[in-house]
N, C-alpha and C. Protein backbone atom coordinates (compact mmCIF):
# COMPACT_ATOMS: atom_id res chain seq x y z
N UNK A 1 91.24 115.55 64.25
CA UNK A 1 89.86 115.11 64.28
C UNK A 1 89.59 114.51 65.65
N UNK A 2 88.16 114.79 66.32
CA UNK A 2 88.22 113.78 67.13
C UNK A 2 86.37 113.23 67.27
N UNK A 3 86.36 112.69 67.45
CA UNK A 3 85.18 112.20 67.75
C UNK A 3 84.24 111.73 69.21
N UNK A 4 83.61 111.92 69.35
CA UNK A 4 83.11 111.52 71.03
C UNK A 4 81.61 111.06 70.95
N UNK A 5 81.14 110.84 71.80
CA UNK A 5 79.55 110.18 72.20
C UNK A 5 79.66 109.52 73.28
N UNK A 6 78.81 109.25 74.14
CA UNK A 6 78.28 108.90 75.29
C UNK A 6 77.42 107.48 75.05
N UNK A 7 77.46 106.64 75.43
CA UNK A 7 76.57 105.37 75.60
C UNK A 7 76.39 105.01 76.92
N UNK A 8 75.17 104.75 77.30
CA UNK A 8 74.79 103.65 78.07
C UNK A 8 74.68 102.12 77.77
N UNK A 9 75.56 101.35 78.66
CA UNK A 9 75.41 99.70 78.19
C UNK A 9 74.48 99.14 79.35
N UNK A 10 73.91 98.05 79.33
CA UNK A 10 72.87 97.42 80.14
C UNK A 10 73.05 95.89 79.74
N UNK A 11 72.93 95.20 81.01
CA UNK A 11 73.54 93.85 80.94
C UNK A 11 72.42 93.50 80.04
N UNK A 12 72.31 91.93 79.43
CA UNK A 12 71.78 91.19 78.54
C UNK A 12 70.62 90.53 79.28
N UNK A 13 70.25 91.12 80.13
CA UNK A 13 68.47 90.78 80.93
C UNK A 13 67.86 91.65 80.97
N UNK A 14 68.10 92.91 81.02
CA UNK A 14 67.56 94.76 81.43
C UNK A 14 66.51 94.26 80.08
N UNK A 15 65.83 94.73 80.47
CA UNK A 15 64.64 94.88 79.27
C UNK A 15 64.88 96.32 78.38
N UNK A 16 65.87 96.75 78.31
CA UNK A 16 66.23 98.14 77.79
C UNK A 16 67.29 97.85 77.04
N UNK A 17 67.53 97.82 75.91
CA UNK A 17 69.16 97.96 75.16
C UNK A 17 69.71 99.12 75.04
N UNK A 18 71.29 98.73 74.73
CA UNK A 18 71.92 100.23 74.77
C UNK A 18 71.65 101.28 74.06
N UNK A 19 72.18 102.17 74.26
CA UNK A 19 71.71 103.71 73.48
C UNK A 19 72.79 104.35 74.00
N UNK A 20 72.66 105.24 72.92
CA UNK A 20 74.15 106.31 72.75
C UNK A 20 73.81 107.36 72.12
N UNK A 21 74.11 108.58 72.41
CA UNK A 21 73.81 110.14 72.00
C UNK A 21 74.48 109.71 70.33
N UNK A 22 74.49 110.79 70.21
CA UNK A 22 75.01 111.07 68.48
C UNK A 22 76.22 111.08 68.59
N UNK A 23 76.48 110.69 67.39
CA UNK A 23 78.86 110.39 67.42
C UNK A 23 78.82 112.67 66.86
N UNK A 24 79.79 113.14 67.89
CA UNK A 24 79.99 114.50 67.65
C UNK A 24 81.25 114.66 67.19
N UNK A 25 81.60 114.74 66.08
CA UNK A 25 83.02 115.06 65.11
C UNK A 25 83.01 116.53 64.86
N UNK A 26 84.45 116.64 65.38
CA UNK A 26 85.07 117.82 65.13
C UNK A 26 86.49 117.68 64.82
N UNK A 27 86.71 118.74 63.72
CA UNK A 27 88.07 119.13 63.36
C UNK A 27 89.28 119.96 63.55
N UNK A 28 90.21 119.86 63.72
CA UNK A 28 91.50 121.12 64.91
C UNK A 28 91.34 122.56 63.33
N UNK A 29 90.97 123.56 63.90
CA UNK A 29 90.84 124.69 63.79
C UNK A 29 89.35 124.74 62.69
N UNK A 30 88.32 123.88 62.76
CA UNK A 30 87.27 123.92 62.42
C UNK A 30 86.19 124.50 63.22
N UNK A 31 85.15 125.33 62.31
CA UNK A 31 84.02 125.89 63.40
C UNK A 31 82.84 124.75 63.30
N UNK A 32 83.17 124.16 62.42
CA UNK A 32 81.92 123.24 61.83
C UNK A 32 81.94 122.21 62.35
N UNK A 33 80.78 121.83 63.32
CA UNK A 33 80.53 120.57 64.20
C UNK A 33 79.84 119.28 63.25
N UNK A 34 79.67 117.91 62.73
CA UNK A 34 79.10 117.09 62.51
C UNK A 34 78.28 116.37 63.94
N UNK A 35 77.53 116.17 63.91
CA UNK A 35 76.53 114.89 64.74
C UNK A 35 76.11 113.81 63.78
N UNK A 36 76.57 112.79 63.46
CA UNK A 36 76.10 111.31 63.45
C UNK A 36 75.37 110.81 63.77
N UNK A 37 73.92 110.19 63.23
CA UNK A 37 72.88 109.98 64.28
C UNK A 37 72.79 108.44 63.29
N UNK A 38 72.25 107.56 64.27
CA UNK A 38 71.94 106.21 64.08
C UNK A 38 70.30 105.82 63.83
N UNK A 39 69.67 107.06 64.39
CA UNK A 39 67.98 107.28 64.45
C UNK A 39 67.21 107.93 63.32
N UNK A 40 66.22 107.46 63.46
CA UNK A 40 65.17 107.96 62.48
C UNK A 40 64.77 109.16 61.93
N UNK A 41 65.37 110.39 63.01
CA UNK A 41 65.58 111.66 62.64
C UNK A 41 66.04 112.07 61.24
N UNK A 42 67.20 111.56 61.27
CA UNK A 42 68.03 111.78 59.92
C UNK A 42 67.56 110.62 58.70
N UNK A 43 66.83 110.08 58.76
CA UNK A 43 66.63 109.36 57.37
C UNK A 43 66.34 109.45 56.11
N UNK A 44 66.71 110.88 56.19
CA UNK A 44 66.08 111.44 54.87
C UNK A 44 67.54 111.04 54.17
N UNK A 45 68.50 110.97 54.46
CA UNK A 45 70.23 110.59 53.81
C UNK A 45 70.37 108.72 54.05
N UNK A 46 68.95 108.30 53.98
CA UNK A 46 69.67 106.65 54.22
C UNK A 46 69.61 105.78 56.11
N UNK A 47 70.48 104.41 55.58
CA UNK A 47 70.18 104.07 57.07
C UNK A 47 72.05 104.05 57.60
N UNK A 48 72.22 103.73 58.83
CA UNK A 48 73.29 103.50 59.83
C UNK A 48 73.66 104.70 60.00
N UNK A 49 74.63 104.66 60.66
CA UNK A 49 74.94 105.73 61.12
C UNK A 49 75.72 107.00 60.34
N UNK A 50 74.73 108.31 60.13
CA UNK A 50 75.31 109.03 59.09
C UNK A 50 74.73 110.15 59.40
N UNK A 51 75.21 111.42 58.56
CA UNK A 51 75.24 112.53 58.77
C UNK A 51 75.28 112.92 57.11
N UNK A 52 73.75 113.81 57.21
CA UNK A 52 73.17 114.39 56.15
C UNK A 52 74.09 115.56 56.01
N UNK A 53 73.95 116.08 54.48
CA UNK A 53 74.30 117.71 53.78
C UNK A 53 73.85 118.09 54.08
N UNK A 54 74.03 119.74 53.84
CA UNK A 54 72.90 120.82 54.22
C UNK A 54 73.31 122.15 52.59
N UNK A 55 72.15 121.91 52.16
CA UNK A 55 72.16 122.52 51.20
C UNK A 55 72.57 124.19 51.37
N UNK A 56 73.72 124.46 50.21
CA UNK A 56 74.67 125.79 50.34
C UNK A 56 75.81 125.34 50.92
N UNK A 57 76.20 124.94 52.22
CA UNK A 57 77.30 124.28 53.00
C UNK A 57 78.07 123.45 52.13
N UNK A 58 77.49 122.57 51.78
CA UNK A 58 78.27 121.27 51.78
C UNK A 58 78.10 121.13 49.71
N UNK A 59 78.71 120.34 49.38
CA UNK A 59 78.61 119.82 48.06
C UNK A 59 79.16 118.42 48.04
N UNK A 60 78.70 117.35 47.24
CA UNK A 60 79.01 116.16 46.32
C UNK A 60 80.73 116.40 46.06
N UNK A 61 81.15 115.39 46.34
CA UNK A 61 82.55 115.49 46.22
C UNK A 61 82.78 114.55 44.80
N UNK A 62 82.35 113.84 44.38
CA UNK A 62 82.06 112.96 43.19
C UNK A 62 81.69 114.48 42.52
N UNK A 63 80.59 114.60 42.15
CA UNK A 63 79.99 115.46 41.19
C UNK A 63 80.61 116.95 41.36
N UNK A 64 80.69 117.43 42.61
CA UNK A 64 80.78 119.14 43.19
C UNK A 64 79.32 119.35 43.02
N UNK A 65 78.31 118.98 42.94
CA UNK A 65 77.22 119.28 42.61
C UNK A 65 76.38 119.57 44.16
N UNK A 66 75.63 120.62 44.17
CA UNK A 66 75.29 120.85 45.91
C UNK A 66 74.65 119.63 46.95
N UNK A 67 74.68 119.72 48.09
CA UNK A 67 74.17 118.21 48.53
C UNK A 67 72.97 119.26 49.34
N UNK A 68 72.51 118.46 49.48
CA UNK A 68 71.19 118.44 50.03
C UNK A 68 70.46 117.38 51.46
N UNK A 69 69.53 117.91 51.91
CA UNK A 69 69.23 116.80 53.00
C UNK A 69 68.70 115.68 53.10
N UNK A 70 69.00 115.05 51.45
CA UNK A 70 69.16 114.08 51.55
C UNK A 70 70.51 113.09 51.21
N UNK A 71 71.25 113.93 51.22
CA UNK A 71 72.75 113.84 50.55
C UNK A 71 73.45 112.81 51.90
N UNK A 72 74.12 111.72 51.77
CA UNK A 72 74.36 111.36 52.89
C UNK A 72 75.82 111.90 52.86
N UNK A 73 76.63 112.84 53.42
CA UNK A 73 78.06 113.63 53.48
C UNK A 73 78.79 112.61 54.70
N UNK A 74 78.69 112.20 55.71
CA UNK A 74 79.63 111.64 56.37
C UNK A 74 78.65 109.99 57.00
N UNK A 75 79.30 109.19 56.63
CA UNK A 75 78.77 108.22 57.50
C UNK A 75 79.86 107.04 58.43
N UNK A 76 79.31 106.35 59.05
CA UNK A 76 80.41 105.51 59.96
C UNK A 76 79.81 103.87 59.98
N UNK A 77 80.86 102.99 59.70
CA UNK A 77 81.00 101.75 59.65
C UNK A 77 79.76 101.70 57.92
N UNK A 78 80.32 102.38 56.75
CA UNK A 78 78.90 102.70 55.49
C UNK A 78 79.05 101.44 54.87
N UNK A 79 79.47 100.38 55.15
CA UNK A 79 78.97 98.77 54.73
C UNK A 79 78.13 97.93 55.24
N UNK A 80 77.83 98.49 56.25
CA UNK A 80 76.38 97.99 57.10
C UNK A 80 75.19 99.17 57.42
N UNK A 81 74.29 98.70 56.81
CA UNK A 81 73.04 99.80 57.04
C UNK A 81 72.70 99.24 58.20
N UNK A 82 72.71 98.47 59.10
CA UNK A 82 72.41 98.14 60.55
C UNK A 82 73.23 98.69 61.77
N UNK A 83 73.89 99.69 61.14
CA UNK A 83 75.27 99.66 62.25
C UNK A 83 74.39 100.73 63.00
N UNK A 84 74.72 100.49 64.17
CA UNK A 84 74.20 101.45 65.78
C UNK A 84 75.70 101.94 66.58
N UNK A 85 75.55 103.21 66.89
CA UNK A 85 76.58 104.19 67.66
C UNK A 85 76.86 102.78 69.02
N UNK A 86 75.86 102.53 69.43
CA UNK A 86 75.85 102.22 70.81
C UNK A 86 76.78 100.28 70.53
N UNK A 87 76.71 99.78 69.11
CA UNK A 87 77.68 98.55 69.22
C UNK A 87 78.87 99.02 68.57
N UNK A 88 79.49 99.83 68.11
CA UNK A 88 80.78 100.35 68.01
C UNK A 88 81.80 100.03 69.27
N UNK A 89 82.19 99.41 68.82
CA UNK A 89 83.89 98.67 69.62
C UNK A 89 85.32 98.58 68.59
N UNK A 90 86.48 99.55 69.57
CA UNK A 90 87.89 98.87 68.88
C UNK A 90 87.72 99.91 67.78
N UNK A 91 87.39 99.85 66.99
CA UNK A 91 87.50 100.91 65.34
C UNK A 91 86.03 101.16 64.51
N UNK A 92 86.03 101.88 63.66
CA UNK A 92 85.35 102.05 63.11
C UNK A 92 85.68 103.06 61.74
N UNK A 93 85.18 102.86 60.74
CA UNK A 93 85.20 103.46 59.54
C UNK A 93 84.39 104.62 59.49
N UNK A 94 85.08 105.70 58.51
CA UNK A 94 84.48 107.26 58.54
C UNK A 94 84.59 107.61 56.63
N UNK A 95 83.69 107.40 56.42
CA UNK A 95 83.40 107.54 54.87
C UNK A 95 83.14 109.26 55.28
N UNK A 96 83.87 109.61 54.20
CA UNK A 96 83.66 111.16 54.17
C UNK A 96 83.18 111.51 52.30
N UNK A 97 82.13 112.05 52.26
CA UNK A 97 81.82 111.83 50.46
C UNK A 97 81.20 113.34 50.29
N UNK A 98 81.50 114.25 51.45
CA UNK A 98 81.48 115.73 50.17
C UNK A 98 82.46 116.78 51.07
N UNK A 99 82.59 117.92 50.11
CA UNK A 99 83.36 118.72 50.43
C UNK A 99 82.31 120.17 50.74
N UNK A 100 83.21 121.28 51.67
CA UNK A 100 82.62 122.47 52.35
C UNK A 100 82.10 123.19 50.89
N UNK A 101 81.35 124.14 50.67
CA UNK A 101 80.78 124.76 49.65
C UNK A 101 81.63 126.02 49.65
N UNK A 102 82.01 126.41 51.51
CA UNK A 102 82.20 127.64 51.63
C UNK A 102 83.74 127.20 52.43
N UNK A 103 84.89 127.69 52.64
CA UNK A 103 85.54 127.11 53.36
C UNK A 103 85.21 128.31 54.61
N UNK A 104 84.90 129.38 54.68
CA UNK A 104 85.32 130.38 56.06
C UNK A 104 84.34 131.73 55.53
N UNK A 105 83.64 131.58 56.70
CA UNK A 105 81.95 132.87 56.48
C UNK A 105 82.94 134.10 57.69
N UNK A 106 82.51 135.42 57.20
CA UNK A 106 83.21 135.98 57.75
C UNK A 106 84.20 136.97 57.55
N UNK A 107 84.66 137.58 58.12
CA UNK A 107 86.41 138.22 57.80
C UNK A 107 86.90 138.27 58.65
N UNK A 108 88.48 138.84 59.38
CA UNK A 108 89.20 139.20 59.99
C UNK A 108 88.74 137.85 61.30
N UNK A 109 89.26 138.24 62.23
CA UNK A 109 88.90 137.73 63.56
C UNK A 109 87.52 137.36 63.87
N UNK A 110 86.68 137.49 63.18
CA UNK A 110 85.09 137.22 63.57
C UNK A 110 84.81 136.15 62.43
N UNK A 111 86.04 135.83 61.38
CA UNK A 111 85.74 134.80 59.92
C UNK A 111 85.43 133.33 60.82
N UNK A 112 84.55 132.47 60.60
CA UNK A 112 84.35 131.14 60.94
C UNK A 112 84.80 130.16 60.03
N UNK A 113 85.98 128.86 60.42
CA UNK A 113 86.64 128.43 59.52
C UNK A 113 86.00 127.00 59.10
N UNK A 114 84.74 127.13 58.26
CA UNK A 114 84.11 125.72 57.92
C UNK A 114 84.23 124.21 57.11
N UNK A 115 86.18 125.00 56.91
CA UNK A 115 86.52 123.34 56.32
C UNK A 115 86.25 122.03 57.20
N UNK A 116 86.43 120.95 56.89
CA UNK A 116 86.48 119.57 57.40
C UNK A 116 87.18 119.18 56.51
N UNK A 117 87.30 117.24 56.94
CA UNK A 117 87.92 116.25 56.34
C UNK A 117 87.82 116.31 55.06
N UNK A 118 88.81 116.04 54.40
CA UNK A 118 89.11 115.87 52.78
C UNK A 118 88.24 114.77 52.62
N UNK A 119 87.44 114.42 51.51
CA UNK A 119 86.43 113.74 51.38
C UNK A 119 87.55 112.23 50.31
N UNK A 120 86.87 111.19 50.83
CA UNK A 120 88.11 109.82 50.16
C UNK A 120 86.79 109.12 49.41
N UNK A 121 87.10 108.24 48.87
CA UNK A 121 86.74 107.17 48.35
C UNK A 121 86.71 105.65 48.93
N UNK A 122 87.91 105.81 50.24
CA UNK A 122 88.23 104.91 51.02
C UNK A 122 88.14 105.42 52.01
N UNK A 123 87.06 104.51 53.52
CA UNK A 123 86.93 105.46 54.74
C UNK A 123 88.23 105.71 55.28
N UNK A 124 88.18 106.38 56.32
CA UNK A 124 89.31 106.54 57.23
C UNK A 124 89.13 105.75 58.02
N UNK A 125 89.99 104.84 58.62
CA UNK A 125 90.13 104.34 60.07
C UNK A 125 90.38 105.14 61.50
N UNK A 126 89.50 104.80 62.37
CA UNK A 126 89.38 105.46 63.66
C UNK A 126 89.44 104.18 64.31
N UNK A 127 90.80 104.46 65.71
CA UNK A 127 90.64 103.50 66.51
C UNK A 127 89.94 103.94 67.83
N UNK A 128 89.02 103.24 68.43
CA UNK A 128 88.48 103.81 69.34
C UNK A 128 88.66 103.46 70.74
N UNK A 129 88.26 104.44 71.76
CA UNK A 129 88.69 104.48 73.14
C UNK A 129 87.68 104.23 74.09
N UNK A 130 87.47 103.83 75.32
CA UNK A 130 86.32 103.51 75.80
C UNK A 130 86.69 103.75 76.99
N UNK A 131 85.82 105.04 77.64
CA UNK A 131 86.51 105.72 78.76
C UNK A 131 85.43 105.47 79.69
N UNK A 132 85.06 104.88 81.21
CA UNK A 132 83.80 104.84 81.88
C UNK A 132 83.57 106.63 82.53
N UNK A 133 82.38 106.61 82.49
CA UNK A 133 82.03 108.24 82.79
C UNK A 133 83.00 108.73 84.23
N UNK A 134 83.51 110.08 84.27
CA UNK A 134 84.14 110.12 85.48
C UNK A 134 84.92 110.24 85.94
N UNK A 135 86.09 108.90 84.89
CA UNK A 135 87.55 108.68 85.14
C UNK A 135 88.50 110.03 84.56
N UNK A 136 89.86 109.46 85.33
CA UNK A 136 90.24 110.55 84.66
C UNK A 136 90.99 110.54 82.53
N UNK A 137 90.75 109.41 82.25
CA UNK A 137 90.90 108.95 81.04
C UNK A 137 88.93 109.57 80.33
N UNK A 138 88.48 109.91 80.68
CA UNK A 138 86.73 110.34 79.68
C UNK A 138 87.63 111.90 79.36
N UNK A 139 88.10 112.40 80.14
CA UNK A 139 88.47 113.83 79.26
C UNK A 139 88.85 113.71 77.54
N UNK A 140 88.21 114.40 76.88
CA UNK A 140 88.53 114.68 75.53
C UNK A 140 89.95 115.34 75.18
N UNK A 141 90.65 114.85 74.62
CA UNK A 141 92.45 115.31 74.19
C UNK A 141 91.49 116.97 73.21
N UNK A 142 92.58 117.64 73.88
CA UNK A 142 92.56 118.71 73.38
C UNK A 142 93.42 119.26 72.36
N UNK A 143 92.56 120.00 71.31
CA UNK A 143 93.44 120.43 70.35
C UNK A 143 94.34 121.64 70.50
N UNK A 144 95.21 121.42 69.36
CA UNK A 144 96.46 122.73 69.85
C UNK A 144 95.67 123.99 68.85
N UNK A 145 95.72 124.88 69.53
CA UNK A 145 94.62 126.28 69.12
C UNK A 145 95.94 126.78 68.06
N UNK A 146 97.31 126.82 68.80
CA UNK A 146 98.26 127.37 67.99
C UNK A 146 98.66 127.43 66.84
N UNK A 147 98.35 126.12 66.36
CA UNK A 147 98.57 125.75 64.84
C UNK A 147 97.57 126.02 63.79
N UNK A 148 96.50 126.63 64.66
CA UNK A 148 95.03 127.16 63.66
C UNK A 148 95.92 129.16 63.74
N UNK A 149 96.16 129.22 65.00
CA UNK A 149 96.87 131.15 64.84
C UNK A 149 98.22 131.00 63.49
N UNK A 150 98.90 130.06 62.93
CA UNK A 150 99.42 130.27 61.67
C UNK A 150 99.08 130.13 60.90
N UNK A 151 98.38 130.15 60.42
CA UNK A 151 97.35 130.09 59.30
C UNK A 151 97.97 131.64 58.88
């Protein structure tokens, strides 16, 4: 798994507070991207930072029952409805609450593999990294492609 996003911080006089793109989760030999959004866009699934179903895709991991866009399927730090991408420091929690509908659209070499995270009851812990734009520590760790070719 890894996760990434971009923030801008601004000292505590800027008349501007921070802001941060969407948290972008991805999984090692997954085609299926999540975005996390903290904004008003997505509120049809609730508040903080979370990431709606998409009806057909995804299903209720409680029920199996289909989720929908208002289904909230992945959210981060889900004990605070105030939580913002841009104050995330050190760790953060990854509630995962449905499962793929479809695991892999497709066949042969052209099949797209749309599993993700096993869905818990208890988030996952993510410890997090804080790289300034540039350095040579902001590169994203790359996944091993090899272990998706045994399959």
């Amino acid at each position: 798994m890894r996760l990434s996003w971009q923030s801008a911080e601004y000292p505590g006089w800027w008349f501007a507070g921070d802001k941060a793109t969407p948290v972008k989760l991805e999984t090692q030999c997954s085609d299926r991207v999540w975005r996390l959004r903290d904004d008003e866009e997505a509120s049809a699934c609730g508040e903080g930072i979370r990431a709606c179903g998409e009806a057909g895709r995804d299903l209720v991991a409680q029920t199996g029952q289909p989720a929908s866009g208002s289904t909230r399927c992945m959210s981060i730090n889900p004990a605070d409805p105030d939580a913002r991408i841009a104050e995330i420091e050190g760790k953060l929690e990854l509630l995962v609450s449905c499962t793929p509908a479809v695991l892999a659209e497709g066949e042969g070499d052209d099949a797209l593999n749309l599993d993700y995270l096993r869905a818990s009851s208890v988030p996952y812990t993510v410890y997090v990294r804080k790289a300034p734009r540039g350095s040579m520590r902001s590169r994203l760790p790359e996944f091993d492609e090899s272990v998706c070719d045994a399959e």
